[in-house]
C-alpha atoms as a PDB file:
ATOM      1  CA  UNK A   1      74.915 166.423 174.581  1.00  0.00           C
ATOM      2  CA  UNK A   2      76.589 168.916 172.252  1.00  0.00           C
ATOM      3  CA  UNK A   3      79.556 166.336 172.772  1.00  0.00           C
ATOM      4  CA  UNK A   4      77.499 163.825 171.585  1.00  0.00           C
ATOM      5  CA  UNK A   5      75.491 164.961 169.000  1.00  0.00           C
ATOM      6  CA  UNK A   6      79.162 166.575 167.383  1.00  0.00           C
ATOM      7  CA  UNK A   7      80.448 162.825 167.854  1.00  0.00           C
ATOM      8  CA  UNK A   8      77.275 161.914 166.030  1.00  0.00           C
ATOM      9  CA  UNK A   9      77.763 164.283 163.481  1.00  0.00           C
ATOM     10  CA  UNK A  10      81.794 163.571 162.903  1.00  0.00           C
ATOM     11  CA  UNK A  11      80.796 159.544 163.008  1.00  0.00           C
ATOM     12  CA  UNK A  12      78.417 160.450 160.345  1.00  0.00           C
ATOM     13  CA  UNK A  13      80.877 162.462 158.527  1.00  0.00           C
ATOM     14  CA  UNK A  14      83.055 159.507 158.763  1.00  0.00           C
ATOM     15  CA  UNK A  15      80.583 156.975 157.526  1.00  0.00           C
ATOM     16  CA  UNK A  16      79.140 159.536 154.848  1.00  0.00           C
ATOM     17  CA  UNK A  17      83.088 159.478 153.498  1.00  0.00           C
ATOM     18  CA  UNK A  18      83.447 155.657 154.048  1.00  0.00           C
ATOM     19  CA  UNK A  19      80.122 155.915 151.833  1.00  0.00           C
ATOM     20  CA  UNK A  20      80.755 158.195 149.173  1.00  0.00           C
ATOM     21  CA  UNK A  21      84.415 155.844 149.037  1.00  0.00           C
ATOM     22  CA  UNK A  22      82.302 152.859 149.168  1.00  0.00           C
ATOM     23  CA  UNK A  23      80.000 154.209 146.365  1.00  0.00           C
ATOM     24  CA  UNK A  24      82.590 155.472 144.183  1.00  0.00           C
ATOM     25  CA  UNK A  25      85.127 151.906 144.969  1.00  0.00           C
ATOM     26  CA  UNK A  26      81.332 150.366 143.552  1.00  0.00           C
ATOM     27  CA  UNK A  27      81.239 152.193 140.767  1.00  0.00           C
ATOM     28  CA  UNK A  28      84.491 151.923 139.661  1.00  0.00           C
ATOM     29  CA  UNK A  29      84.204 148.260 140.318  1.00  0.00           C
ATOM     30  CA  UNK A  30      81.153 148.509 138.099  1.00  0.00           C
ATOM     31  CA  UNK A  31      82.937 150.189 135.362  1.00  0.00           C
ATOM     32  CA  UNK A  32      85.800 147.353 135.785  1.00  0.00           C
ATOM     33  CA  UNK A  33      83.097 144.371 135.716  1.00  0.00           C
ATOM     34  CA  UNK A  34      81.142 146.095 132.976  1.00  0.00           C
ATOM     35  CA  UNK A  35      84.576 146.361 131.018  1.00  0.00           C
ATOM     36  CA  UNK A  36      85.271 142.645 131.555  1.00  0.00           C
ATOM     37  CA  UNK A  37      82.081 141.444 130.586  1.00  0.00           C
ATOM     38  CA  UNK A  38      82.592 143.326 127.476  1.00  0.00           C
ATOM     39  CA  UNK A  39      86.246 141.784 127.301  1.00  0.00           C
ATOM     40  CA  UNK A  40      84.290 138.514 128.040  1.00  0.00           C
ATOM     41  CA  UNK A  41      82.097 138.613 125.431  1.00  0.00           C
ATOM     42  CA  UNK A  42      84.190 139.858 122.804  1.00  0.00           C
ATOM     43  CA  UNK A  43      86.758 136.637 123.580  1.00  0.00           C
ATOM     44  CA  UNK A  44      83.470 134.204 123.673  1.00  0.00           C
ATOM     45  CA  UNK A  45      82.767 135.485 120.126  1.00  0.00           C
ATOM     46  CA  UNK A  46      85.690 135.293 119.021  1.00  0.00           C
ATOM     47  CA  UNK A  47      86.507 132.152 120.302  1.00  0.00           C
ATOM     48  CA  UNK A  48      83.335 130.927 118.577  1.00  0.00           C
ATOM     49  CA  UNK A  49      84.289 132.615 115.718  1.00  0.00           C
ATOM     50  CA  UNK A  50      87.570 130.799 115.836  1.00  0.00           C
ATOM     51  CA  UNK A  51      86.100 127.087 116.466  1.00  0.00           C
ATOM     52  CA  UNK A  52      84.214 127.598 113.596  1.00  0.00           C
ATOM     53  CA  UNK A  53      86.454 128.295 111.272  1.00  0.00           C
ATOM     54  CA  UNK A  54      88.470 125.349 112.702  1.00  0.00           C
ATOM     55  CA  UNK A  55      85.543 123.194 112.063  1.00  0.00           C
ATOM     56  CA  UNK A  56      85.125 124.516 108.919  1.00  0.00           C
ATOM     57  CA  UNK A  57      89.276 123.706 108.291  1.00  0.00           C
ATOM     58  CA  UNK A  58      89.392 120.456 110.092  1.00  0.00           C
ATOM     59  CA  UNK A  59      86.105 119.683 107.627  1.00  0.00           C
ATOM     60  CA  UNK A  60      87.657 120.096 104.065  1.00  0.00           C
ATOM     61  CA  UNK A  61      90.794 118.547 105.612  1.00  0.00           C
ATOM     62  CA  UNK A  62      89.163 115.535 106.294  1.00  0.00           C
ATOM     63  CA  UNK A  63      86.944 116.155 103.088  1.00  0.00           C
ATOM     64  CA  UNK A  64      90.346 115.893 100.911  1.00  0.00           C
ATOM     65  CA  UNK A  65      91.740 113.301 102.741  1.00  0.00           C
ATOM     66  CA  UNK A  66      88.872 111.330 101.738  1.00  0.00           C
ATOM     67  CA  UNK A  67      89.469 112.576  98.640  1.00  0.00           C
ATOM     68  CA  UNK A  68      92.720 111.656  98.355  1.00  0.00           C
ATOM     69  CA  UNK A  69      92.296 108.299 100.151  1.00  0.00           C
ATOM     70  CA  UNK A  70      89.923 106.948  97.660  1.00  0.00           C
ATOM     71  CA  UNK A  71      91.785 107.954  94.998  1.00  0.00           C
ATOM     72  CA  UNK A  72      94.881 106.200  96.126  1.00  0.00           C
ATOM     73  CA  UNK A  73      92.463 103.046  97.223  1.00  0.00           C
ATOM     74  CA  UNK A  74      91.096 103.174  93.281  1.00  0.00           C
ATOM     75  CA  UNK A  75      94.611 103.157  92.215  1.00  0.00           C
ATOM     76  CA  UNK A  76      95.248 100.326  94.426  1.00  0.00           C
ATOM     77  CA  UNK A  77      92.360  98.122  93.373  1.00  0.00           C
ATOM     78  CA  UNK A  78      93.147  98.950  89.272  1.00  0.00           C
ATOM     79  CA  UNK A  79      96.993  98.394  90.446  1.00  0.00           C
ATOM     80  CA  UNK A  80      95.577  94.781  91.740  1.00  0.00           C
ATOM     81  CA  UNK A  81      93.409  94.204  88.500  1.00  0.00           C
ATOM     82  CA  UNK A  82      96.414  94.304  86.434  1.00  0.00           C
ATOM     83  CA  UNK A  83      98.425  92.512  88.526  1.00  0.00           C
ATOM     84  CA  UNK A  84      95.656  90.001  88.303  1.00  0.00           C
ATOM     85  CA  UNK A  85      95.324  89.952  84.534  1.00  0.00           C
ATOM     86  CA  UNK A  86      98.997  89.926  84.626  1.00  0.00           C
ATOM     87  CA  UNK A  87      99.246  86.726  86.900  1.00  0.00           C
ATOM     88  CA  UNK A  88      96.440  85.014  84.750  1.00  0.00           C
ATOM     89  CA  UNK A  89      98.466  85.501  80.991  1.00  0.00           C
ATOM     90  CA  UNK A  90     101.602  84.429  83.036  1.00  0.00           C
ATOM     91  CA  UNK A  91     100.051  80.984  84.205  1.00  0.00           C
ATOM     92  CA  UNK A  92      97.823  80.346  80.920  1.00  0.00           C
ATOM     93  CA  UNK A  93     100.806  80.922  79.538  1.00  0.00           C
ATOM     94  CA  UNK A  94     103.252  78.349  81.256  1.00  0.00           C
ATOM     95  CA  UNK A  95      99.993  76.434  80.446  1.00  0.00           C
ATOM     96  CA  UNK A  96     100.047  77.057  77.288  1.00  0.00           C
ATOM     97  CA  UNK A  97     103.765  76.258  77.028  1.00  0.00           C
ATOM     98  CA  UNK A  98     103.435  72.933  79.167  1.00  0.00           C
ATOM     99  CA  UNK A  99     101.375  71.520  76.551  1.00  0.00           C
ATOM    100  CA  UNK A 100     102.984  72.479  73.934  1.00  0.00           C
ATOM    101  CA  UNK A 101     106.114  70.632  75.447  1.00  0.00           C
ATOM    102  CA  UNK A 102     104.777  67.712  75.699  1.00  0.00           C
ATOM    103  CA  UNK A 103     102.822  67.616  72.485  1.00  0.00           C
ATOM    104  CA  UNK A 104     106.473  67.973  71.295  1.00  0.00           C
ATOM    105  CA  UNK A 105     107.966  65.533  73.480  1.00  0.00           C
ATOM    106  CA  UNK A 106     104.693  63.211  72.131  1.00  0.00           C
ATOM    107  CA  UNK A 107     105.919  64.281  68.073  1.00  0.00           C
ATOM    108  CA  UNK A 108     109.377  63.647  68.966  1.00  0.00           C
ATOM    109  CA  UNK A 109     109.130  60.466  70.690  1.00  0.00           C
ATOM    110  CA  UNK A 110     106.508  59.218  67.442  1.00  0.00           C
ATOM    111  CA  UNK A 111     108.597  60.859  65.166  1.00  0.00           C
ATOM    112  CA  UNK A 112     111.345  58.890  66.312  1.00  0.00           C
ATOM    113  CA  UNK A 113     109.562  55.336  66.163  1.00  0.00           C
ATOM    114  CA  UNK A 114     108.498  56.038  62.316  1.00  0.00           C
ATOM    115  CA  UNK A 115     111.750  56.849  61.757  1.00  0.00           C
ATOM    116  CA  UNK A 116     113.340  53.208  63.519  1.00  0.00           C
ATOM    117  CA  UNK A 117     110.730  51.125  61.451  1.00  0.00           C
ATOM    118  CA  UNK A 118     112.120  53.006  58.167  1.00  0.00           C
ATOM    119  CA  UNK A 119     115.298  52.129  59.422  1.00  0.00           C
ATOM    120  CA  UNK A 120     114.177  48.858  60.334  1.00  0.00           C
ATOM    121  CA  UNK A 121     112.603  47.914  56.587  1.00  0.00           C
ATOM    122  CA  UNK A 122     115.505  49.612  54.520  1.00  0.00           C
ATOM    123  CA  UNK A 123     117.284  47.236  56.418  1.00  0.00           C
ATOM    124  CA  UNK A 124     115.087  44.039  56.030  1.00  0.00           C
ATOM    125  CA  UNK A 125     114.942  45.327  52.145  1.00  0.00           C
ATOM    126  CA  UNK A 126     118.755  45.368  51.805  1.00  0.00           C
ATOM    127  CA  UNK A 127     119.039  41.902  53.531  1.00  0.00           C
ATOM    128  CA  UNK A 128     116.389  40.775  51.223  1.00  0.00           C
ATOM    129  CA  UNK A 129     117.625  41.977  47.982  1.00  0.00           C
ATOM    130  CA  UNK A 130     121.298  41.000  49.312  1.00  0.00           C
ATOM    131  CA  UNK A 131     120.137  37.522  49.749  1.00  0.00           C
ATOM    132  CA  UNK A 132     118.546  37.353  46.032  1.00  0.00           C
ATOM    133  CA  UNK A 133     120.994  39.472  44.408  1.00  0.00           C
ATOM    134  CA  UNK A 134     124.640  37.679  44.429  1.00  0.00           C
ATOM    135  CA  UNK A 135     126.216  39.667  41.983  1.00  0.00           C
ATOM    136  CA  UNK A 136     127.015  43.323  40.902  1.00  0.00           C
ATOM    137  CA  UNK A 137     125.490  43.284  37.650  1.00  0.00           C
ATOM    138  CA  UNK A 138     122.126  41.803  39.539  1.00  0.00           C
ATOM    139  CA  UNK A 139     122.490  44.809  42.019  1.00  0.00           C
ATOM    140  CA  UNK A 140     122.778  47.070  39.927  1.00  0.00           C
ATOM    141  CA  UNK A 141     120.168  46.166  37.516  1.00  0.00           C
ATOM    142  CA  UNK A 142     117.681  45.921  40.871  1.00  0.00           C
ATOM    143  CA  UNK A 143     119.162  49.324  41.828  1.00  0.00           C
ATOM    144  CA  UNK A 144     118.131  50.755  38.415  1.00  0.00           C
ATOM    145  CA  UNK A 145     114.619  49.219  38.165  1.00  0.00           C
ATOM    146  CA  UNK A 146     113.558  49.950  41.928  1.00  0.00           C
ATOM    147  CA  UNK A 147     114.954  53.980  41.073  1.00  0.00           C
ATOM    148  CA  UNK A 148     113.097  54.438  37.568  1.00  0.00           C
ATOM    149  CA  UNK A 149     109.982  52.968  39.288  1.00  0.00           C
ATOM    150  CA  UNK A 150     109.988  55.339  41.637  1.00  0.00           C
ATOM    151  CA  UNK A 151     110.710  58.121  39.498  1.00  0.00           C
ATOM    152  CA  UNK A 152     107.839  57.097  36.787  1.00  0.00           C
ATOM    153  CA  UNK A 153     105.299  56.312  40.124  1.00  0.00           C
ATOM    154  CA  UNK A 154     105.681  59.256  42.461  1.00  0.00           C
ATOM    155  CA  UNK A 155     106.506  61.940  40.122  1.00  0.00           C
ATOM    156  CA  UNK A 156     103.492  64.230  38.636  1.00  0.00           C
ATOM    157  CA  UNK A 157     102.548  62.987  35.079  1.00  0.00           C
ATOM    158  CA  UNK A 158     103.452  66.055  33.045  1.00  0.00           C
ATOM    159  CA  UNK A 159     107.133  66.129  35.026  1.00  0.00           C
ATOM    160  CA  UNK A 160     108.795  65.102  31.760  1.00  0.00           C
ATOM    161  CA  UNK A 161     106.945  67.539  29.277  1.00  0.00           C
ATOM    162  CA  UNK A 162     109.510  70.383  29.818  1.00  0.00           C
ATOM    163  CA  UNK A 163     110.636  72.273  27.359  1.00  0.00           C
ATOM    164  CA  UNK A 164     113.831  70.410  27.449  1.00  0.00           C
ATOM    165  CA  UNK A 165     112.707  66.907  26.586  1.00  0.00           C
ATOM    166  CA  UNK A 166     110.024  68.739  24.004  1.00  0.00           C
ATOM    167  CA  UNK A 167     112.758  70.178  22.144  1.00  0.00           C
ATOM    168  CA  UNK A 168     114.810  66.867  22.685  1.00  0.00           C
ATOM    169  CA  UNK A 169     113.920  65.464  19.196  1.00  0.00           C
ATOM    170  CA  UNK A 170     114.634  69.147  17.468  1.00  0.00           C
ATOM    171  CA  UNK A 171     117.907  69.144  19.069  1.00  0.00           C
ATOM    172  CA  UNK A 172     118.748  66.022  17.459  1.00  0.00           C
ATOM    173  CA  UNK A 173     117.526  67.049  13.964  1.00  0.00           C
ATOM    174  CA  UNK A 174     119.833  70.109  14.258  1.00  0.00           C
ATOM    175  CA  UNK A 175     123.084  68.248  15.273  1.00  0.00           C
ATOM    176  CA  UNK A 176     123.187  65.637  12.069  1.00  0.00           C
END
């Protein structure tokens, strides 16, 4: 029995070491898992800390390319207007221009009709006085007559008061 109770006593010597390794492998494996859960939660809060401020970031990017984006889309739109109002003064323009070419062509083509019946009666007024005038003196005299009736019908009344023809009868004191 004294076998068996120092067999009992070295087994329990054994197991009291495998338990005081056991115990101190625990806590050491305690300190270790306490550490990384430290570790842990330092890297979750900073990690959070970090997506924040990535939100944050990714926020006012998107913030000033909004920005940005409307400002280039009002520039586009104003860019449009003019182009617009541009467009519109170029085709009232060429309008504009159309009509006045053919009120031209219109003058032009009316102008040129009055112009072949003046023709036409200065000719039918030379054959006429031609026929009724045979001579040079007759011509001549017509010529004369049609000219000073003219002068004495279209021209203002007071066209013959200048000073010249006032002073006409002076002159002609002076010279005798």
């Amino acid at each position: 029995m004294q076998k068996l109770i120092e067999r009992y006593e070295s087994k329990m010597s054994e197991m009291q070491k495998q338990i005081d390794l056991l115990v101190s492998s625990n806590e050491a494996q305690g300190e270790l898992n306490e550490r990384l859960n430290n570790e842990l939660t330092d890297l979750t809060d900073l990690h959070q800390i970090e997506m924040s401020s990535m939100k944050t970031d990714l926020k006012n990017l998107e913030d000033r390319l909004l920005y940005k984006f409307n400002d280039y889309w009002n520039e586009l739109l104003e860019k449009l207007d003019k182009l617009d109002t541009r467009t519109a003064k170029v085709e009232q323009t060429q309008t504009h221009s159309l009509e006045t070419e053919e009120n031209t062509h219109r003058i032009i083509s009316k102008l040129v009709n009055i112009v072949l019946t003046v023709f036409a009666i200065i000719l039918l007024l030379l054959s006429t006085i031609k026929n009724l005038v045979q001579s040079r003196v007759h011509a001549m005299t017509v010529l004369v007559l049609v000219i000073v009736w003219i002068t004495f019908h279209y021209l203002p009344p007071n066209y013959f008061q200048t000073s010249f023809l006032k002073n006409f009868p002076n002159s002609l004191k002076r010279a005798s």
